[in-house]
N, C-alpha and C. Protein backbone atom coordinates (compact mmCIF):
# COMPACT_ATOMS: atom_id res chain seq x y z
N UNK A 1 -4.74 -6.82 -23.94
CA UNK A 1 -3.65 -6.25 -23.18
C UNK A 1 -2.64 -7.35 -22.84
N UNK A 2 -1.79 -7.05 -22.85
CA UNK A 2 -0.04 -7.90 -22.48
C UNK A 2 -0.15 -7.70 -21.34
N UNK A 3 -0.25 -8.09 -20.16
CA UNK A 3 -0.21 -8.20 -18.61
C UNK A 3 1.26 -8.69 -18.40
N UNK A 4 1.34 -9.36 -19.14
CA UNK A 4 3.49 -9.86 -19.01
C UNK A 4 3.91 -8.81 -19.05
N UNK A 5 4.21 -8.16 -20.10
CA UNK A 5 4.61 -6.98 -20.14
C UNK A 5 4.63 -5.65 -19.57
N UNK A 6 3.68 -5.82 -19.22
CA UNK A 6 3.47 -4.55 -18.34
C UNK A 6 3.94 -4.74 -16.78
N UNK A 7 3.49 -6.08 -16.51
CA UNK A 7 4.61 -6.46 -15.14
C UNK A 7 5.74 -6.81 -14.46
N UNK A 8 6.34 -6.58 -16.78
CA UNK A 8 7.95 -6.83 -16.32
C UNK A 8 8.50 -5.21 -16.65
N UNK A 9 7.61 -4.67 -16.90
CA UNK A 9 8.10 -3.32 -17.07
C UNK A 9 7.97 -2.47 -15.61
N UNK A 10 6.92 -2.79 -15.02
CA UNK A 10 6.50 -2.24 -13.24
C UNK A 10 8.10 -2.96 -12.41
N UNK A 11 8.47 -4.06 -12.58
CA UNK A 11 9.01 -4.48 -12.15
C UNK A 11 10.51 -3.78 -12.60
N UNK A 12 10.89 -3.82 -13.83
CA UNK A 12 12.67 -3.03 -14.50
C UNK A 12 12.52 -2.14 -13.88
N UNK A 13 10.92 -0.74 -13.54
CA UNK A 13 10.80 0.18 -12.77
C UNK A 13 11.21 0.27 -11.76
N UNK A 14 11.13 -0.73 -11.00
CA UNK A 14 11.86 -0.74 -9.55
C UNK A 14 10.95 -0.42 -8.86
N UNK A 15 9.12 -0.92 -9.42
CA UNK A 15 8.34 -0.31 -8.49
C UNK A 15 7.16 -1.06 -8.09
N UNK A 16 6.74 -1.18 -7.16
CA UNK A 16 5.65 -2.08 -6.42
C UNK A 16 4.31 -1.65 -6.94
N UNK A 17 3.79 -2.75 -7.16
CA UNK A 17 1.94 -2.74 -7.57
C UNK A 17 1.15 -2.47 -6.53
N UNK A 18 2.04 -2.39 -5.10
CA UNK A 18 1.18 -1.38 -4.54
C UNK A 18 1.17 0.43 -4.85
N UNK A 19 2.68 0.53 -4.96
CA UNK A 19 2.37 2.29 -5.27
C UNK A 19 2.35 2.56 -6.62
N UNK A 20 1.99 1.56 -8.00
CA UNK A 20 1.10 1.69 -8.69
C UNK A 20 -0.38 1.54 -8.60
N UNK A 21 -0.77 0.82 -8.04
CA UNK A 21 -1.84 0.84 -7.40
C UNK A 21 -2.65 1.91 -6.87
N UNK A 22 -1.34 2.41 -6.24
CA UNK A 22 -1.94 4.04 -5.21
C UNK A 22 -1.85 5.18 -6.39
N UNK A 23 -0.82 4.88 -7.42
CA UNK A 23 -0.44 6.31 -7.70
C UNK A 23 -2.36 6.60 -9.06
N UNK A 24 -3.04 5.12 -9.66
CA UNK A 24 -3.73 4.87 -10.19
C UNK A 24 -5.33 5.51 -9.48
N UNK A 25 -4.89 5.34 -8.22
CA UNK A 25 -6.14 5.67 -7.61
C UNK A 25 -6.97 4.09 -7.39
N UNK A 26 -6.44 3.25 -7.07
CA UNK A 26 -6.71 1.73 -7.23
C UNK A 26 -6.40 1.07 -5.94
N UNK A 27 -7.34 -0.10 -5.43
CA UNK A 27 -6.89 -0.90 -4.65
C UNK A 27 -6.12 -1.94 -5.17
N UNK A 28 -5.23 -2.62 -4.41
CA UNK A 28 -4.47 -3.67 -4.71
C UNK A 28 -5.08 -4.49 -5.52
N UNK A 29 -6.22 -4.83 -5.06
CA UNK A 29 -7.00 -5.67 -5.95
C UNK A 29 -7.60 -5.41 -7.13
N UNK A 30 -7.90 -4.10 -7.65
CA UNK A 30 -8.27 -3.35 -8.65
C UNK A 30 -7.02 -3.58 -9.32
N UNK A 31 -6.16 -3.31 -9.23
CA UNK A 31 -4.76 -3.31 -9.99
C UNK A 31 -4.78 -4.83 -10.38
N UNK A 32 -5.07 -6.04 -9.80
CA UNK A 32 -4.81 -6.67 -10.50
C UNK A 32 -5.85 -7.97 -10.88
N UNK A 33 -6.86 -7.17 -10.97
CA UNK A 33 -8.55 -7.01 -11.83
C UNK A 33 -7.82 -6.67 -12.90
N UNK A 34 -7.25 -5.95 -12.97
CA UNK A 34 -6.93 -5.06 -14.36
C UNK A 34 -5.79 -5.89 -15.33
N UNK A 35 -4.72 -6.29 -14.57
CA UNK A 35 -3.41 -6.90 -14.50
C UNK A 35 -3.86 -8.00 -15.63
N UNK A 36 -5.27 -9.24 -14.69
CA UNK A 36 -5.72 -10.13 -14.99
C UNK A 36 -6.69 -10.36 -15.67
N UNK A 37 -6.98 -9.05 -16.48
CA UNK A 37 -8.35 -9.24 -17.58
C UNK A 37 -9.55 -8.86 -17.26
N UNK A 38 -9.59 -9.16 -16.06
CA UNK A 38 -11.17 -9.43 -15.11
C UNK A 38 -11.71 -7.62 -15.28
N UNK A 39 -10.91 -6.78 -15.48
CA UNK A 39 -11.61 -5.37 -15.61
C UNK A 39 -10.15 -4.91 -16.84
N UNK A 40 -11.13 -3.67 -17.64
CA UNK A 40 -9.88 -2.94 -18.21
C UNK A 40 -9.60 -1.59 -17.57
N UNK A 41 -8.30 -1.70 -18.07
CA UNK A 41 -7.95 -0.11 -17.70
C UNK A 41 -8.48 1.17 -18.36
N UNK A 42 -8.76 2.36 -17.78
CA UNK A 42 -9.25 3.43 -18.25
C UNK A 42 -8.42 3.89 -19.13
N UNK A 43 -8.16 4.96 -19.79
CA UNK A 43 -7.93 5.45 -20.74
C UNK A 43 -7.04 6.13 -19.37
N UNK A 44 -7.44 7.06 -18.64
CA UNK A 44 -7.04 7.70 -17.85
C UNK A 44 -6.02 7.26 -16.69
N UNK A 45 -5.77 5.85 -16.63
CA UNK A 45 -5.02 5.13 -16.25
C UNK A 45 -3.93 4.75 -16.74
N UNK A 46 -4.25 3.91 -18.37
CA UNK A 46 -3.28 4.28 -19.18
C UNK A 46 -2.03 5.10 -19.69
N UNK A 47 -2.96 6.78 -19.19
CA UNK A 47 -2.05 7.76 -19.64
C UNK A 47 -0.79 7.93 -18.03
N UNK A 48 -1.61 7.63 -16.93
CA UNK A 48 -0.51 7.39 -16.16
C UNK A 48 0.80 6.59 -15.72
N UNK A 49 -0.14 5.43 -16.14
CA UNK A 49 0.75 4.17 -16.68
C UNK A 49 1.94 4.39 -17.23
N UNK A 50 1.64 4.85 -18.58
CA UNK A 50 2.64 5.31 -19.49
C UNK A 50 3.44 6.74 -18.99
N UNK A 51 3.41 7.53 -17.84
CA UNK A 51 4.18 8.45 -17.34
C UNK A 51 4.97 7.92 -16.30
N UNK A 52 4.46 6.85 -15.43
CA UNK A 52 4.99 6.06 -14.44
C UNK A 52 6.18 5.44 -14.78
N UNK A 53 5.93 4.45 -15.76
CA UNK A 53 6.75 3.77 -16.38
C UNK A 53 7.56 4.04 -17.41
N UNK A 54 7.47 5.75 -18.19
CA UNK A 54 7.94 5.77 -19.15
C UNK A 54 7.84 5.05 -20.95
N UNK A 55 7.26 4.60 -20.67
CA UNK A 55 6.66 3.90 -21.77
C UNK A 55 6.46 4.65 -22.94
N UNK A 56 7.51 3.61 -24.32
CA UNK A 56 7.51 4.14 -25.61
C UNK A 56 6.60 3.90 -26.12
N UNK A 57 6.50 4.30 -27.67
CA UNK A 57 5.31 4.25 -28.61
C UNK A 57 5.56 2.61 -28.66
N UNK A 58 6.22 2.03 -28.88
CA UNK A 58 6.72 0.97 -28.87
C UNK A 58 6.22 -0.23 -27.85
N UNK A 59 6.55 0.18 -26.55
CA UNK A 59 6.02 -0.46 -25.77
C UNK A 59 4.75 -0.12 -25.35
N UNK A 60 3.99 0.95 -25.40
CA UNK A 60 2.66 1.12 -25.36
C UNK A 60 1.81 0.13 -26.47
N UNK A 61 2.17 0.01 -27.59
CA UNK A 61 1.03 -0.48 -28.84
C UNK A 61 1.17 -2.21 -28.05
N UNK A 62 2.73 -2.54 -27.53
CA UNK A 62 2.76 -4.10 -27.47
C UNK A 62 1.80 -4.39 -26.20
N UNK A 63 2.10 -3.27 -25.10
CA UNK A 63 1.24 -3.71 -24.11
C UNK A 63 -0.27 -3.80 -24.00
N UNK A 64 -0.60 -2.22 -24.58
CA UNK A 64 -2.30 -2.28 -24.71
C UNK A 64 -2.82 -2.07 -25.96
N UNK A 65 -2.18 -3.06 -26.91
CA UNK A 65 -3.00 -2.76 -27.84
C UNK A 65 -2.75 -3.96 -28.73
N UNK A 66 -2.29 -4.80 -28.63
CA UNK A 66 -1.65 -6.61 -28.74
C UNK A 66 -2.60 -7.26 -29.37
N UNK A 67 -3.78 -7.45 -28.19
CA UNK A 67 -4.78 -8.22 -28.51
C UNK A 67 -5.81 -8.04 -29.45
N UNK A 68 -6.63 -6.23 -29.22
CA UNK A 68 -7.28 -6.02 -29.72
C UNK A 68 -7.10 -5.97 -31.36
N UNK A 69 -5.37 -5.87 -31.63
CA UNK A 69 -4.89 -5.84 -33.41
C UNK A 69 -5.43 -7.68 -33.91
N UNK A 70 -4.57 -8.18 -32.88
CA UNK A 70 -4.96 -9.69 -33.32
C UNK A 70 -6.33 -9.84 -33.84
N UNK A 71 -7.50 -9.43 -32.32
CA UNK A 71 -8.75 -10.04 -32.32
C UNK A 71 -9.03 -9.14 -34.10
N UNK A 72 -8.98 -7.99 -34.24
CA UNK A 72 -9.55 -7.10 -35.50
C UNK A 72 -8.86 -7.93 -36.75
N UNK A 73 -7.71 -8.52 -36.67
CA UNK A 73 -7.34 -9.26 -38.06
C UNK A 73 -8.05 -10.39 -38.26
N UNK A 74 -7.93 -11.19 -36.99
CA UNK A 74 -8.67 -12.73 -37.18
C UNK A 74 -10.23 -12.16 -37.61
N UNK A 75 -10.96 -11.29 -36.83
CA UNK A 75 -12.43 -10.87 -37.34
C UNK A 75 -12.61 -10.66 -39.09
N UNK A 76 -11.81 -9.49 -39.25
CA UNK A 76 -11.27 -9.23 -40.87
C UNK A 76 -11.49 -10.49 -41.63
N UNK A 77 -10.49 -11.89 -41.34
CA UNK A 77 -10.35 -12.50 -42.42
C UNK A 77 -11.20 -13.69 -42.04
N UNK A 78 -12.37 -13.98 -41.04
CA UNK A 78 -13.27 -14.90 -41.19
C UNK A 78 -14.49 -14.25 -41.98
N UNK A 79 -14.21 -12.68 -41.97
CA UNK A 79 -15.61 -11.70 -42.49
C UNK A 79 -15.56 -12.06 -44.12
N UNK A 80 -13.92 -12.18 -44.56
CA UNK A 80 -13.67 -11.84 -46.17
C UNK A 80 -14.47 -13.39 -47.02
């Protein structure tokens, strides 16, 4: 997950990680457990995420889905 991204997008929102936080069903600190790696986000979080913020196909794949493409290519080509 892109945590930059997603906190410069909460932020263009005009909206505080506390009432993302709330709107998630999350404590402050859960939110940024999540923010910071230390936990992932649900699927079900995600989909709010992406209603909160508006979030394109575009910016959805860069935010949550970044790493896991990387980690699956680098795996791929130490496997070949």
């Amino acid at each position: 997950m892109n945590s930059q991204i997603l906190s410069e997008k909460i932020e263009e929102c005009k909206l505080s990680k506390n009432s993302i936080a709330e709107e998630l069903g999350l404590t402050r600190q859960g939110l940024y457990n999540k923010l910071n790696g230390v936990r992932e986000f649900k699927g079900s979080e995600i989909k709010k995420l992406i209603q909160l913020l508006g979030l394109s196909e575009h910016e959805q794949q860069a935010i949550f889905f970044a790493d896991d493409v990387g980690k699956n290519a680098n795996v791929s080509e130490t496997t070949l």
